[in-house]
Protein backbone atom coordinates (compact mmCIF):
# COMPACT_ATOMS: atom_id res chain seq x y z
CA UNK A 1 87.06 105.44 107.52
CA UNK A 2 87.26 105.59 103.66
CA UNK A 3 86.53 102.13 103.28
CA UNK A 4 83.21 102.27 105.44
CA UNK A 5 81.92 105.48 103.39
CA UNK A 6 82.97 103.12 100.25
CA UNK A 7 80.81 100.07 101.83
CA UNK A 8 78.35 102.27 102.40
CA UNK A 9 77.92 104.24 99.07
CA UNK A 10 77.89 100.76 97.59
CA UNK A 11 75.38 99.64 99.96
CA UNK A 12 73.49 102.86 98.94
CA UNK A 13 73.65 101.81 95.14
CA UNK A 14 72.61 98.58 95.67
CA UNK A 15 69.58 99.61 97.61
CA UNK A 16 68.48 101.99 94.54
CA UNK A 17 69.30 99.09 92.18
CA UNK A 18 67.27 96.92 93.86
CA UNK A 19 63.98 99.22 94.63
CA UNK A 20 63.85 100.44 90.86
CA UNK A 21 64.38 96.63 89.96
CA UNK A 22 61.28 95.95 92.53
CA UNK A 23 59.39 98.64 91.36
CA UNK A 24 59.55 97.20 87.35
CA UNK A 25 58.90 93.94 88.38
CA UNK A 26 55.55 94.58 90.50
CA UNK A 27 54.18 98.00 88.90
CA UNK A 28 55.80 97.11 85.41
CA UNK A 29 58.21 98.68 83.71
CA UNK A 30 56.98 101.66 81.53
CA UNK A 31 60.23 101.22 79.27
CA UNK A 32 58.49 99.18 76.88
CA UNK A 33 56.90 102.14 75.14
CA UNK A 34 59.94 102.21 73.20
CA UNK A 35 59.18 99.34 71.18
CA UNK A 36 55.18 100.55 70.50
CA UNK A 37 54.46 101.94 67.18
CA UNK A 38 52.40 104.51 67.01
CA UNK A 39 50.19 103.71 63.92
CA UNK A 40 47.48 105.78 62.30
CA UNK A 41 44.62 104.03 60.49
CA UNK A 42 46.48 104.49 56.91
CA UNK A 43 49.09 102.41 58.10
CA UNK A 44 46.57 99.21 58.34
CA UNK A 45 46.07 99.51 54.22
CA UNK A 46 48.96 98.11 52.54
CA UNK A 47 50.91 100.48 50.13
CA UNK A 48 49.68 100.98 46.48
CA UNK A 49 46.11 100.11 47.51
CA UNK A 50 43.84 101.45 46.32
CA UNK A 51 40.19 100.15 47.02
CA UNK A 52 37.49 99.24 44.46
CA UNK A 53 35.17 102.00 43.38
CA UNK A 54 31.27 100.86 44.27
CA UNK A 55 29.33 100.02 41.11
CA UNK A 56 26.35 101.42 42.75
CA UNK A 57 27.53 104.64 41.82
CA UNK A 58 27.54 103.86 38.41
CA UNK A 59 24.46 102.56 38.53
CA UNK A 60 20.90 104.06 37.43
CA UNK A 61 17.87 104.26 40.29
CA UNK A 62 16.30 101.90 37.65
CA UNK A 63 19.21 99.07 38.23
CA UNK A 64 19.75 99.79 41.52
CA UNK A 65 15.55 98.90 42.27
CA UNK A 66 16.31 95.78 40.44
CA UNK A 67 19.56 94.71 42.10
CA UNK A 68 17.53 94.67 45.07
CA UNK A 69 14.50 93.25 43.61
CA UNK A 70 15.02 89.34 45.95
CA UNK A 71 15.18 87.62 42.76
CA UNK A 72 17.95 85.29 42.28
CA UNK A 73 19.62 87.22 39.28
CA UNK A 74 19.86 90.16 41.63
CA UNK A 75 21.08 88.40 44.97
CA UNK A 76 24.19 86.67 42.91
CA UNK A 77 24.84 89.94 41.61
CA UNK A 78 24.66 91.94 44.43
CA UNK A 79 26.87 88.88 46.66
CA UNK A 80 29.55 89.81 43.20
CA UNK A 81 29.06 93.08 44.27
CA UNK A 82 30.00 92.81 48.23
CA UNK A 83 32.39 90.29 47.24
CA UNK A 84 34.31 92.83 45.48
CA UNK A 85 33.58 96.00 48.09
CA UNK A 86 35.07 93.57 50.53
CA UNK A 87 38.27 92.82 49.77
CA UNK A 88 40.25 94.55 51.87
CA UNK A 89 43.91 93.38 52.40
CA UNK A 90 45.76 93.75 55.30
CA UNK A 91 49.63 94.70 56.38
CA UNK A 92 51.34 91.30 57.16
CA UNK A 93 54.54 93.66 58.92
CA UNK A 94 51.72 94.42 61.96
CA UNK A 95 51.22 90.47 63.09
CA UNK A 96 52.92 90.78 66.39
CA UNK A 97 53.29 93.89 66.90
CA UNK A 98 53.10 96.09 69.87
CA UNK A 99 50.84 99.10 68.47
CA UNK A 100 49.33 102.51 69.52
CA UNK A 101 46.32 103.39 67.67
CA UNK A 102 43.77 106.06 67.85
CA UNK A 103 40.42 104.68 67.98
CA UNK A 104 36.35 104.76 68.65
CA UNK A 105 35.51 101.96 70.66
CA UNK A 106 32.09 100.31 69.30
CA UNK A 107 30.71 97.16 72.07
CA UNK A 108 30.32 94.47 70.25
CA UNK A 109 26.45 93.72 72.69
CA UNK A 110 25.60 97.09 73.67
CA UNK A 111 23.50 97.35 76.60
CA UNK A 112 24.57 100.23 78.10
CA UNK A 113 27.81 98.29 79.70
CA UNK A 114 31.15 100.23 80.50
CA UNK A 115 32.91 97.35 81.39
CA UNK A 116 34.26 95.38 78.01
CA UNK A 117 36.50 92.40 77.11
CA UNK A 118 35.33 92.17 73.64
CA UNK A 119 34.59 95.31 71.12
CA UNK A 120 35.44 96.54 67.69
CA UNK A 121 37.86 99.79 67.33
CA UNK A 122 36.48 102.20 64.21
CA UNK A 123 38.68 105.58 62.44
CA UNK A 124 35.68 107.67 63.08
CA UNK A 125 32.67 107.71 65.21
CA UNK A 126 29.21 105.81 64.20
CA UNK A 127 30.98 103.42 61.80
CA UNK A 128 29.56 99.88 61.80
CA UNK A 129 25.99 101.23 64.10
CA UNK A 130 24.98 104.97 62.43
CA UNK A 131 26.62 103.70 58.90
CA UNK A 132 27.99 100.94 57.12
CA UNK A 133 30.64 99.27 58.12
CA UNK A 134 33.83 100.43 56.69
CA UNK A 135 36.57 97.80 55.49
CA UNK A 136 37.69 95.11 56.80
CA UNK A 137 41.07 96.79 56.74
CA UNK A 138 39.66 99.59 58.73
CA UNK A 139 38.10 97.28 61.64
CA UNK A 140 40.28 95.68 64.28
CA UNK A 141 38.40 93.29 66.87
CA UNK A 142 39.89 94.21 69.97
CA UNK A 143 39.74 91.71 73.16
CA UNK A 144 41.16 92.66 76.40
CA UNK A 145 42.28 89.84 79.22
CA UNK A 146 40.77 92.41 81.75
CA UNK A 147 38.21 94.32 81.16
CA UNK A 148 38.62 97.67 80.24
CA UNK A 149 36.44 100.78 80.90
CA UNK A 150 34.37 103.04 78.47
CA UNK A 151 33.31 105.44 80.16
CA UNK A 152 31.79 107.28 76.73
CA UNK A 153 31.90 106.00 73.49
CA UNK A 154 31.63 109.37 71.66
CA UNK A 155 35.10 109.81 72.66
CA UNK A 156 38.50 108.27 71.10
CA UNK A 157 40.99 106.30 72.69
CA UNK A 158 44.06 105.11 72.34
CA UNK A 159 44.10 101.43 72.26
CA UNK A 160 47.36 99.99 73.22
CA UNK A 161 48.09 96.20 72.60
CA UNK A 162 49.52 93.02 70.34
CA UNK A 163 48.35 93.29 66.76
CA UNK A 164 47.50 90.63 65.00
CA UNK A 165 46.51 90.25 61.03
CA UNK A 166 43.39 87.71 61.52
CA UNK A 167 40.03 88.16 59.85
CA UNK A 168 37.15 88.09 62.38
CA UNK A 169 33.21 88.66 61.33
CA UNK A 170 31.40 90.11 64.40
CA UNK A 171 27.33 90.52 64.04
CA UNK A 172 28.60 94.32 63.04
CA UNK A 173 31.20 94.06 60.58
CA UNK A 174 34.41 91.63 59.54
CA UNK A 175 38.07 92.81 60.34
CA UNK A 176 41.17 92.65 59.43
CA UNK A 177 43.00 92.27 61.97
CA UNK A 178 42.52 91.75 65.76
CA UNK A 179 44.28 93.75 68.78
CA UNK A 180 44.74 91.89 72.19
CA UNK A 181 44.69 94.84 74.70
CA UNK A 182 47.09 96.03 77.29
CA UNK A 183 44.99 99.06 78.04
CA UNK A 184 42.76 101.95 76.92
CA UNK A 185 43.89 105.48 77.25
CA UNK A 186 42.21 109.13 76.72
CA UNK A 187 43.23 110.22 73.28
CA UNK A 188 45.11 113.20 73.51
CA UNK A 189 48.17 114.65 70.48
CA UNK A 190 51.42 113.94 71.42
């Protein structure tokens, strides 16, 4: 008698074992949040960093009307000018890694579409449409095997994915880096 109730409490085990294993394998197994790292958009600007200060602050309305003035003077000196305002280095530790970041979503062709496989994440809403574009650091091209749904783009998200350190220019802005998507999520504070 003690040996059936062993049989069957191993039996029993075996049957759990085997439904949680079944249950991983076809509805995947939400363990691998352990090895996600939550980043927030500080952590894509390398430490010590600090990034160049715009001339055109420095400059008089005079300058600034001739800076822009289509002569060839001006356009060399205003391509110095972007040259410098662009360089925006990235965090080589992040190529490869399995990230969590808080995020506007901005469609790379927006025509009305929900529905996207390719889009740029921002820090804050309106960068790279209502403003400039913000630095190349601060841009991550996102591309997602499936595509995902965005239902409003006024709201953040939480993009989840493989980062990788790889400069992109899009017709809205370059980035830094790129983010292969898993999945979008409602942003919410842990």
């Amino acid at each position: 008698m003690m040996r059936k109730f062993q049989y069957s409490l191993i039996a029993f085990v075996a049957v759990i074992f085997l439904v949680s294993s079944a249950q991983a394998f076809f509805w995947g197994d939400d363990d691998d949040s352990e090895n996600i790292v939550e980043l927030g958009w500080e952590d894509l600007i390398p430490e010590g960093f600090t990034p160049a200060k715009s001339p055109l602050e420095t400059m008089t309305q005079e300058q600034v009307n001739k800076l822009f003035d289509g002569s060839d003077e001006s356009n060399r000196e205003l391509a110095e000018i972007e040259e410098i305002m662009a360089y925006a280095p990235t965090v080589s530790e992040l190529d490869g890694k399995q990230v969590k970041l808080p995020a506007y979503v901005v469609p790379l062709d927006y025509d009305g579409q929900t529905s996207l496989t390719e889009f740029l994440l921002v820090p804050y809403f309106g960068a790279c449409i209502h403003t400039p574009a913000p630095p190349a650091n601060q841009v991550v091209h996102a591309n997602a095997e499936q595509a995902v749904v965005v239902e409003d783009t006024y709201l953040p998200v939480w993009a989840i994915g493989t980062m990788t350190t790889e400069t992109i220019q899009s017709n809205l802005a370059e980035s830094g880096y790129q983010l292969k998507v898993d999945r979008l999520e409602p942003y919410e504070v842990d």
